[in-house]
Protein backbone atom coordinates (compact mmCIF):
# COMPACT_ATOMS: atom_id res chain seq x y z
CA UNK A 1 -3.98 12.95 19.80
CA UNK A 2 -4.28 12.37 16.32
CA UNK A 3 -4.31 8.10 15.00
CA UNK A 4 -3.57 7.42 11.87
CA UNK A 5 -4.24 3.68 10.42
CA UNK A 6 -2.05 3.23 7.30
CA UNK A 7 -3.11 -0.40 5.39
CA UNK A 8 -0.42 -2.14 2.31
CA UNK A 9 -0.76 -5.38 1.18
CA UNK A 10 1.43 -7.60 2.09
CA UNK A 11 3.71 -8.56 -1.07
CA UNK A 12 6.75 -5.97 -1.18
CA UNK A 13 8.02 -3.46 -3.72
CA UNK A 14 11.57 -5.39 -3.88
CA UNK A 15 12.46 -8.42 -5.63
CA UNK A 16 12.39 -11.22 -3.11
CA UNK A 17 11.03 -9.42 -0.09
CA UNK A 18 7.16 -10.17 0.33
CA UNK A 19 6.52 -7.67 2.91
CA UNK A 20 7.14 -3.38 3.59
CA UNK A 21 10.58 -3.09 5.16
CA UNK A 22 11.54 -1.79 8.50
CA UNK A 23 13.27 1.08 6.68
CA UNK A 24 9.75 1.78 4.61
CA UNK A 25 7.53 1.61 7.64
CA UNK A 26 10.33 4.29 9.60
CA UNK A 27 9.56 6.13 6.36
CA UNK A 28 6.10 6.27 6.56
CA UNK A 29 5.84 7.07 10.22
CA UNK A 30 7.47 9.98 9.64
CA UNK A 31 5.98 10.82 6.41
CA UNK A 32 2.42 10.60 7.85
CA UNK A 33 3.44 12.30 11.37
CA UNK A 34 4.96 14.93 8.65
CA UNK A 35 1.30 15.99 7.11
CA UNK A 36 -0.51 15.85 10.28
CA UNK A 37 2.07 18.70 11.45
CA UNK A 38 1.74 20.21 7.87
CA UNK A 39 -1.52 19.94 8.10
CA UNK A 40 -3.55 20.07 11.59
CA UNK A 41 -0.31 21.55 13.51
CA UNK A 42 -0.06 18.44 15.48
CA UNK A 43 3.49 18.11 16.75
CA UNK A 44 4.59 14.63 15.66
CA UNK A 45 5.41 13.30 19.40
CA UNK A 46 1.65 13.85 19.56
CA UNK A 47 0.73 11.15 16.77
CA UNK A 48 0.54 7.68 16.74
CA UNK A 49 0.44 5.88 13.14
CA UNK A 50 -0.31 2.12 13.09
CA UNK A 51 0.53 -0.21 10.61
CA UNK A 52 -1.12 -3.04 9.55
CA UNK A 53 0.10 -5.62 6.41
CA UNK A 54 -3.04 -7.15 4.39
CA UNK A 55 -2.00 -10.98 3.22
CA UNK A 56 -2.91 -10.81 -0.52
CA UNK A 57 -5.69 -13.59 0.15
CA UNK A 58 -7.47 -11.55 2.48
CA UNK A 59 -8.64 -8.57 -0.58
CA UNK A 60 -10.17 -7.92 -3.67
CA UNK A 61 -11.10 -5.62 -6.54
CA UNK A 62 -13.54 -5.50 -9.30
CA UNK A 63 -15.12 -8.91 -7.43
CA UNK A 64 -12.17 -10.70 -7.82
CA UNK A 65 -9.54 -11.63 -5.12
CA UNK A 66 -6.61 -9.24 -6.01
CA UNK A 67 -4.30 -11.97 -8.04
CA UNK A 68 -7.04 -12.77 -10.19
CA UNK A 69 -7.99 -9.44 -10.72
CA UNK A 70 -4.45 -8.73 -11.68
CA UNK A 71 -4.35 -11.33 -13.76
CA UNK A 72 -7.07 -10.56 -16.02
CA UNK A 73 -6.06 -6.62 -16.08
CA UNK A 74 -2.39 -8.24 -17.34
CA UNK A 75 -4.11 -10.46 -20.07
CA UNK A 76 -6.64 -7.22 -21.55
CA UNK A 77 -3.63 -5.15 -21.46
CA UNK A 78 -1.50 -7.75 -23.61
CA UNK A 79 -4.72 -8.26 -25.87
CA UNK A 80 -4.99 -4.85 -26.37
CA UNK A 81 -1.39 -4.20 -27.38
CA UNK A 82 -1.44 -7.08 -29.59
CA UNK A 83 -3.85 -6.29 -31.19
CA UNK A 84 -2.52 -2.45 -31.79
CA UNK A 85 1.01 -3.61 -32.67
């Protein structure tokens, strides 16, 4: 019995909405089940996929929690097309 751990932060992909939908996570069950079939011929009855929502607080990049890494990524990228426009 395959078990497959899928992790997202929690902040959304839709304006207003600060978390993965019910219609996304029904998505991505079946998406997952989907390549384990594809992949390993495990029927998808025979799969169990977890999901688990990361508060943005609680990771980090580059050293940096992840706002503050995407902060600075935001400000070199503006720099950098400043200074080439």
């Amino acid at each position: 019995m395959p078990i497959i751990t899928v992790q997202v932060t929690k902040e959304g992909t839709e304006l207003g909405i600060d978390h993965v939908t019910a219609e996304q996570k029904a998505a991505i069950y079946e998406g997952m089940s989907k390549v384990l079939y594809d992949v390993l011929g495990k029927p998808p009855e025979w799969t169990w996929v977890i999901f688990q929502e990361v508060e943005m607080e609680d990771w980090g990049w580059g050293g940096l929690p992840v706002l503050e890494y995407r902060r600075r990524m935001a400000e070199s990228r503006n720099a950098q097309a400043n200074e080439e426009g």
